[in-house]
N, C-alpha and C. Protein backbone atom coordinates (compact mmCIF):
# COMPACT_ATOMS: atom_id res chain seq x y z
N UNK A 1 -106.30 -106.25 83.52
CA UNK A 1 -105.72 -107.03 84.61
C UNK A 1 -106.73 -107.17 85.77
N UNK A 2 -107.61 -106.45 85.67
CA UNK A 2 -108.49 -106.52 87.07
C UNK A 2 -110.06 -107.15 86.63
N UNK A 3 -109.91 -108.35 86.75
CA UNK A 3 -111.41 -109.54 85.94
C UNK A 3 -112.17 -108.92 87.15
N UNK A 4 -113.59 -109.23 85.99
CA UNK A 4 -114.65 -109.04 87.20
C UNK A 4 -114.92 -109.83 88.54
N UNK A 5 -114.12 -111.21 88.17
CA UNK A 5 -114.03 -112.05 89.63
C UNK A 5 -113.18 -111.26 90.72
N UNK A 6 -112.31 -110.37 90.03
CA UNK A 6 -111.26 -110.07 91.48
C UNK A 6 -112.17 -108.82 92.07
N UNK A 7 -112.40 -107.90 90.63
CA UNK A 7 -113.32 -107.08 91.51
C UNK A 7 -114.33 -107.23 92.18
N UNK A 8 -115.04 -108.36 91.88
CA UNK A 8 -116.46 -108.66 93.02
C UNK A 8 -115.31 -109.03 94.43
N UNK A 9 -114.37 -110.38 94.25
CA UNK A 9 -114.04 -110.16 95.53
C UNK A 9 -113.23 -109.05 96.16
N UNK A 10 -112.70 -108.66 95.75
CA UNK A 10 -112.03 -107.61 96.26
C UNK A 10 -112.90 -106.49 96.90
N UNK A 11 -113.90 -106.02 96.14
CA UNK A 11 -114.95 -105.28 96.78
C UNK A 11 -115.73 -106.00 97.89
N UNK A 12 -116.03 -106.73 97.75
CA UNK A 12 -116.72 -107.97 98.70
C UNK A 12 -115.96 -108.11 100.20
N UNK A 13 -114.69 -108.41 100.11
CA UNK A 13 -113.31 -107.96 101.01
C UNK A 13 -113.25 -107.02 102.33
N UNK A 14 -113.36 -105.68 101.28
CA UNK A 14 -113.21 -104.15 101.44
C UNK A 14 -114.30 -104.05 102.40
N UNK A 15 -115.32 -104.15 101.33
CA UNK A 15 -116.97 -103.82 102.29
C UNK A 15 -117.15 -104.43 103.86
N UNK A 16 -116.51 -106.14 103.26
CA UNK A 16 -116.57 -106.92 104.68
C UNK A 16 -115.78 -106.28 105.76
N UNK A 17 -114.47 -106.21 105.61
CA UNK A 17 -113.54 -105.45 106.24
C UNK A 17 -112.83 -104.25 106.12
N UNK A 18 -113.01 -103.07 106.01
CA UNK A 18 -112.53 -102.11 105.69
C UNK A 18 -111.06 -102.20 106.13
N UNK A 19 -110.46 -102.29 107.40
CA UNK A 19 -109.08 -102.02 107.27
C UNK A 19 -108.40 -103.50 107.77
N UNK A 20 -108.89 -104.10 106.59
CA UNK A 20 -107.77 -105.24 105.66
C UNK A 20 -106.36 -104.83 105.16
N UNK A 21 -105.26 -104.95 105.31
CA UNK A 21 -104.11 -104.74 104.70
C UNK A 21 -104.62 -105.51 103.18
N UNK A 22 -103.68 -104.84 102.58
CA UNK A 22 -103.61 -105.21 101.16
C UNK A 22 -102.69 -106.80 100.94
N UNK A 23 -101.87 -106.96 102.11
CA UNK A 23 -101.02 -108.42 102.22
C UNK A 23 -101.97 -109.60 102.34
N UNK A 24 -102.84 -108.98 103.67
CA UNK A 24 -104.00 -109.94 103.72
C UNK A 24 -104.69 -110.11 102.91
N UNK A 25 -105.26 -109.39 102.23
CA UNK A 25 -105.94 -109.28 100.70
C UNK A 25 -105.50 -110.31 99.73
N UNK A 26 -103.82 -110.04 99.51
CA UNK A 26 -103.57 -111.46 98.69
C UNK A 26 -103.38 -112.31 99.05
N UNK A 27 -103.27 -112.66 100.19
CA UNK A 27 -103.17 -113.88 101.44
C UNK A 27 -104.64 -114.83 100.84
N UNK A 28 -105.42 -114.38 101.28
CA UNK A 28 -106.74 -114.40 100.88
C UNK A 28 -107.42 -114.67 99.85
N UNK A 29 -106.87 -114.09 98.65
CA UNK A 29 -107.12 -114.30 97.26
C UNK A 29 -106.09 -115.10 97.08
N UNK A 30 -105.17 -115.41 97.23
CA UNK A 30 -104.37 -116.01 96.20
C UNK A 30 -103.16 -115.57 95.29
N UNK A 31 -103.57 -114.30 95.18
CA UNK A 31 -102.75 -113.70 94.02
C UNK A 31 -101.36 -112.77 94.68
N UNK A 32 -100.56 -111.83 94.06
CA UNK A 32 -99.51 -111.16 94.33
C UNK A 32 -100.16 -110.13 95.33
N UNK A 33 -98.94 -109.39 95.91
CA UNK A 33 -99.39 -108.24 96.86
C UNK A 33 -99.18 -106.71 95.70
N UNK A 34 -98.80 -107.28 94.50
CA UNK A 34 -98.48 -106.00 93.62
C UNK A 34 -100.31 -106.16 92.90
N UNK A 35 -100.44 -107.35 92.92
CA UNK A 35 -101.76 -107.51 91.83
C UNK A 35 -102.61 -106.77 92.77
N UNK A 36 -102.90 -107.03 93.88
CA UNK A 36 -103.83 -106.23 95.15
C UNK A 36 -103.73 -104.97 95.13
N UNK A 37 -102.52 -104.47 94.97
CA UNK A 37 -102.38 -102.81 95.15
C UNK A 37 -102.54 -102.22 93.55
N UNK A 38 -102.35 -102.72 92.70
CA UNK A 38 -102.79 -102.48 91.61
C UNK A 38 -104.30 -102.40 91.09
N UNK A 39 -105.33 -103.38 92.05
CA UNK A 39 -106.60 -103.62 91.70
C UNK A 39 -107.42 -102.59 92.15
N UNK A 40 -106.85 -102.51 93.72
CA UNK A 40 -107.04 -101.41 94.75
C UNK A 40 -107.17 -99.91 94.19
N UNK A 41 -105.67 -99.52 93.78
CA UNK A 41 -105.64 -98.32 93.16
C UNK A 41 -106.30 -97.77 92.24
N UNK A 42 -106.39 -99.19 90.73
CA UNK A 42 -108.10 -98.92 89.77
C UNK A 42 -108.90 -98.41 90.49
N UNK A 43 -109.44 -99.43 91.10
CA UNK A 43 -110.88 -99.67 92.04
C UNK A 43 -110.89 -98.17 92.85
N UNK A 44 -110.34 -97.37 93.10
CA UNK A 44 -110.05 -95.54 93.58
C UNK A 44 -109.89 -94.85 92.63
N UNK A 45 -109.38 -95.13 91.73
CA UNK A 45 -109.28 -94.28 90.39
C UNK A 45 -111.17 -94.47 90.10
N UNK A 46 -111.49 -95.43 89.89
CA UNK A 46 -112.71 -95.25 89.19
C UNK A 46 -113.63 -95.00 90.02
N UNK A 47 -113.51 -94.51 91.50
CA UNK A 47 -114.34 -94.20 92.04
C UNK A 47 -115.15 -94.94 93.00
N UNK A 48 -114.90 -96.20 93.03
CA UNK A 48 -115.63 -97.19 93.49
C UNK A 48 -115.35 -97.78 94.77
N UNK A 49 -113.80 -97.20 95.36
CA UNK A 49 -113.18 -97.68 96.70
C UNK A 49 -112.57 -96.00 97.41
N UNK A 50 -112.74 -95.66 98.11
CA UNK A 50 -111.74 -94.41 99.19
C UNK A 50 -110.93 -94.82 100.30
N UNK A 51 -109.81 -94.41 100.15
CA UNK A 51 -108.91 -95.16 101.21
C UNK A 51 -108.49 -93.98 102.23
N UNK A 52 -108.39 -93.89 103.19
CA UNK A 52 -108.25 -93.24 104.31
C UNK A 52 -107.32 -93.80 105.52
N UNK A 53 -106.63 -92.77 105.46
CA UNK A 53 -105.40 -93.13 106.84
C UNK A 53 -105.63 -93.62 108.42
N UNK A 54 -105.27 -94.58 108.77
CA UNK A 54 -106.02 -95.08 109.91
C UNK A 54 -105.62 -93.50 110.94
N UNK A 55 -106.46 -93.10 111.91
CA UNK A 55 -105.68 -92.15 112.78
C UNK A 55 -105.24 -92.52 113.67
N UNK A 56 -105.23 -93.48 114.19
CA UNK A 56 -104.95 -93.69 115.64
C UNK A 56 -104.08 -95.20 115.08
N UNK A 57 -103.62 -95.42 113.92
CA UNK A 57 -102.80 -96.38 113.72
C UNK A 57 -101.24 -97.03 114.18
N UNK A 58 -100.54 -97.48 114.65
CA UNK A 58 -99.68 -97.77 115.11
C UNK A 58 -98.34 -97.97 113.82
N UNK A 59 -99.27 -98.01 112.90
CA UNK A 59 -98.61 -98.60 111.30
C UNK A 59 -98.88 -97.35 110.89
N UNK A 60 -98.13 -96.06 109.98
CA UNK A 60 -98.58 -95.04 109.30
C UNK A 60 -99.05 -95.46 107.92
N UNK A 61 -98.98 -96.42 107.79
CA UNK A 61 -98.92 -96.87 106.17
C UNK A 61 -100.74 -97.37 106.16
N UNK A 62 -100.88 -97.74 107.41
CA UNK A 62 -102.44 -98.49 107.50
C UNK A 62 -103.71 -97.63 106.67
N UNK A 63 -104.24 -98.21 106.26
CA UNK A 63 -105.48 -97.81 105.15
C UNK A 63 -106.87 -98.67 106.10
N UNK A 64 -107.58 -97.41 105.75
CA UNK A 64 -109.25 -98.07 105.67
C UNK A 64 -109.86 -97.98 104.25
N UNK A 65 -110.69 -99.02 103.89
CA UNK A 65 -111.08 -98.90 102.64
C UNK A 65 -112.44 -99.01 102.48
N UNK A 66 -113.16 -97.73 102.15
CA UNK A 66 -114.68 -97.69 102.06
C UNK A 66 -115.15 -97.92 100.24
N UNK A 67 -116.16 -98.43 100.57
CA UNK A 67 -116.78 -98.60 99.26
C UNK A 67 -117.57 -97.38 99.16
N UNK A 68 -118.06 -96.36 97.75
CA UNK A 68 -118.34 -95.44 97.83
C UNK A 68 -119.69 -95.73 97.34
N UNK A 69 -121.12 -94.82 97.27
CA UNK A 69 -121.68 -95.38 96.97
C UNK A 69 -122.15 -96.32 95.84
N UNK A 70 -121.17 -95.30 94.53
CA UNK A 70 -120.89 -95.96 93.45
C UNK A 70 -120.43 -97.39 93.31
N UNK A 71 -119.39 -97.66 94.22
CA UNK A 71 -118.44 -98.62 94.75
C UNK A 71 -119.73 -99.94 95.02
N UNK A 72 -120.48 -99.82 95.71
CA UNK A 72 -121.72 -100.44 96.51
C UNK A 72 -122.77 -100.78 95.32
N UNK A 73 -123.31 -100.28 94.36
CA UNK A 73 -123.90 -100.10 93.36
C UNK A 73 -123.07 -100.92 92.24
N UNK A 74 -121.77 -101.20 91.92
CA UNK A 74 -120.83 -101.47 91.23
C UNK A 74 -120.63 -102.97 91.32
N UNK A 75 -121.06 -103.20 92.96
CA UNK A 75 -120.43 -104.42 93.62
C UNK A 75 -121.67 -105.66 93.43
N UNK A 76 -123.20 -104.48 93.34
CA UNK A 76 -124.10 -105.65 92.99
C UNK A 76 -124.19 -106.13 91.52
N UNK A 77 -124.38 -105.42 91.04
CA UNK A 77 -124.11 -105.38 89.43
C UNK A 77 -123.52 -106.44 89.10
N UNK A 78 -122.11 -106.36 89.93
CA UNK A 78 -121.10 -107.89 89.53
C UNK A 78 -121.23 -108.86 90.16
N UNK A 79 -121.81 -108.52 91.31
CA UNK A 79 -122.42 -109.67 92.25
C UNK A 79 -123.36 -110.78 90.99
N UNK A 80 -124.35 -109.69 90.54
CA UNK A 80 -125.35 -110.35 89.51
C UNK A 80 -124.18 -111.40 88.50
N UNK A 81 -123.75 -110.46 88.10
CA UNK A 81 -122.60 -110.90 86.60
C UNK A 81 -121.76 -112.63 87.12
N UNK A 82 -121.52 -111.99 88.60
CA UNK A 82 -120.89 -113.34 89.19
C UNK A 82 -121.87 -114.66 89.15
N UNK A 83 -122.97 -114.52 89.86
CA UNK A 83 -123.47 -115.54 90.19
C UNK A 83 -123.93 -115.70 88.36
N UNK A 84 -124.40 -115.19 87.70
CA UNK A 84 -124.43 -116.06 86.41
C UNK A 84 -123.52 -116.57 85.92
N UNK A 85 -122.52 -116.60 86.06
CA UNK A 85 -121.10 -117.09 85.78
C UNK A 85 -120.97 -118.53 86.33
N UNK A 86 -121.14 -118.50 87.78
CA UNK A 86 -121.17 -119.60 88.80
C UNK A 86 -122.28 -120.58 88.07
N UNK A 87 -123.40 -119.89 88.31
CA UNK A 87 -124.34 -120.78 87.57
C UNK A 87 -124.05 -121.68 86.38
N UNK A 88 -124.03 -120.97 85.50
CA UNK A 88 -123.48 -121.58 84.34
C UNK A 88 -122.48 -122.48 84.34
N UNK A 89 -121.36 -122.68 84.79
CA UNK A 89 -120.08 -123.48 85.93
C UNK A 89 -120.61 -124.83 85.79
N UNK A 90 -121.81 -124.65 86.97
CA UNK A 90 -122.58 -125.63 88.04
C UNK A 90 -123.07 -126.36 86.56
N UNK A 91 -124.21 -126.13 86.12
CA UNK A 91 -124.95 -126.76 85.00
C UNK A 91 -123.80 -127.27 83.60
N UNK A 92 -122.62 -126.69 83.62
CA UNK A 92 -121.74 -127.51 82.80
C UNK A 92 -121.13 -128.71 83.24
N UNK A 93 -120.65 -128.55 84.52
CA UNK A 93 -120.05 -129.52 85.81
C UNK A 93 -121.13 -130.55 85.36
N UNK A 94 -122.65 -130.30 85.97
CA UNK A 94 -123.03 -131.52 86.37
C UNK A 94 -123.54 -131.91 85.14
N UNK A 95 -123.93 -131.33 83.78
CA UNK A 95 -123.73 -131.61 82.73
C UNK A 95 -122.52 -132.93 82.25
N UNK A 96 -121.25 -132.43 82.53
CA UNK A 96 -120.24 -133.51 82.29
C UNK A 96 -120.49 -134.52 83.34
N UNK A 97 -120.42 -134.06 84.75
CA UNK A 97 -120.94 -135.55 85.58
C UNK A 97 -121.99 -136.41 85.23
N UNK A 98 -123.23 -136.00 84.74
CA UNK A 98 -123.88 -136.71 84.37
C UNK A 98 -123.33 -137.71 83.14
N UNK A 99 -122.99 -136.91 82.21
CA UNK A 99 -122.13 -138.04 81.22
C UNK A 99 -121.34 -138.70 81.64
N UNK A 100 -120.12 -138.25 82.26
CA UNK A 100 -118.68 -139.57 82.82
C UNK A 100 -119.32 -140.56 83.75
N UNK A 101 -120.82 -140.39 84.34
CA UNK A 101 -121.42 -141.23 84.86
C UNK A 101 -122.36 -142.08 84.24
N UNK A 102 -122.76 -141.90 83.34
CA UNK A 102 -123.49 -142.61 81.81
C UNK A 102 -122.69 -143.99 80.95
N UNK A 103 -120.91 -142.84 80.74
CA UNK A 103 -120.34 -143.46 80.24
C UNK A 103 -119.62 -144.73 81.09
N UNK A 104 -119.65 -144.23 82.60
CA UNK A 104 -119.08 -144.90 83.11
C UNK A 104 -119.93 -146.39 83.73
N UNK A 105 -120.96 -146.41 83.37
CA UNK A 105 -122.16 -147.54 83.63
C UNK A 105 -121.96 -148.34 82.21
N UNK A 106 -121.46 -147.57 80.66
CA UNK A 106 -120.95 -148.48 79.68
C UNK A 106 -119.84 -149.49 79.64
N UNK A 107 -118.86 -149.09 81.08
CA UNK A 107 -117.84 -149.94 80.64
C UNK A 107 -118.06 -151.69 81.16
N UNK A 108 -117.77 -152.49 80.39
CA UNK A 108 -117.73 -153.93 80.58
C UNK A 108 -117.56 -154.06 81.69
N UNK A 109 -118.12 -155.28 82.45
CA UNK A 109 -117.64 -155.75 83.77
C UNK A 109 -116.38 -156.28 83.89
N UNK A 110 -115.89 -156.96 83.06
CA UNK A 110 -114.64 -157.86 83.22
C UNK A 110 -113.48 -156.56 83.14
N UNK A 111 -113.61 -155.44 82.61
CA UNK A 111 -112.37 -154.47 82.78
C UNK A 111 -112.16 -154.26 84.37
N UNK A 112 -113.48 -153.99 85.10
CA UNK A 112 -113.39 -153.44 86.49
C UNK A 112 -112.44 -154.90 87.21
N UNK A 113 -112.80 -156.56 87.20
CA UNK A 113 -112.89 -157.22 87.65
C UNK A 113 -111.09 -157.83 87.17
N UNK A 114 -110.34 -157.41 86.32
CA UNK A 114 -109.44 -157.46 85.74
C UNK A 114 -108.30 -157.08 86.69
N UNK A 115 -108.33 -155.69 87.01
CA UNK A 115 -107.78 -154.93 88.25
C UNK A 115 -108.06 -155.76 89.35
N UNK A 116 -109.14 -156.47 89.37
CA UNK A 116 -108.81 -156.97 91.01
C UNK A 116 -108.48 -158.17 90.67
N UNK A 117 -108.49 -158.97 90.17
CA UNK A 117 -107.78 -160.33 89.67
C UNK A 117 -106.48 -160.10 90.07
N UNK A 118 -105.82 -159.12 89.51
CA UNK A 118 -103.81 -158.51 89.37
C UNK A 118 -104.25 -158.28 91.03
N UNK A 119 -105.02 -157.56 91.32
CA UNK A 119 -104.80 -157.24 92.95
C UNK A 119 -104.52 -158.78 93.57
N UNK A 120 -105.39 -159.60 93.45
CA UNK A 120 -105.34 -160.68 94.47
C UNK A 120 -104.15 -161.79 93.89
N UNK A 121 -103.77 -161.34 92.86
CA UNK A 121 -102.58 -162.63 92.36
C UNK A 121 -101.25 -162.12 92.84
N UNK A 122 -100.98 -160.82 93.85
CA UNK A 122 -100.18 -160.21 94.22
C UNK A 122 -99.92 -161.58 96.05
């Protein structure tokens, strides 16, 4: 349940902001506030996040969330894993743009000119 996209951002998150609520977290991402506290809790199980009680919090429930060094080490790794991912994305994208723009220089003139004929007989 926890893809390497959520964990890069989620670590990415954490690091940026340590005491992020976990609401904001899925605010942010997109996803559930159960999927966040679930990713969270991995991400401490394996060592890679420490959460700590705010002291001077107004909220008792408030968390700070440090990346450990493991955590930090973990985060480039997928950082790497990410951006080849992205990459690859990009060069398929403009891969297909380049074609629907190929194909789209094949189509006949009179199809384009067809549509505006019906436009102006309106």
């Amino acid at each position: 349940m926890l893809s390497d996209e959520y964990r890069y951002k989620i670590l990415k998150r954490l690091e940026a902001d340590p005491e992020i609520s976990q609401r904001e977290l899925a605010g942010e991402l997109g996803i559930s506030l159960g999927r966040v506290n679930f990713c969270v809790q991995a991400l401490i199980e394996k060592g890679l996040v420490k959460a700590k009680n705010f002291r001077n919090s107004k909220n008792k429930k408030g968390y700070a969330y440090f990346l450990t060094p493991r955590g930090i080490e973990e985060k480039a790794k997928i950082t790497v894993q990410f951006l080849k991912v992205k990459i690859a994305e990009h060069e398929a994208l403009t891969k297909e743009i380049k074609s629907l723009q190929q194909e789209a220089g094949k189509v006949p003139a009179r199809q384009h000119s067809g549509a505006s004929a019906k436009k102006g007989a309106r």
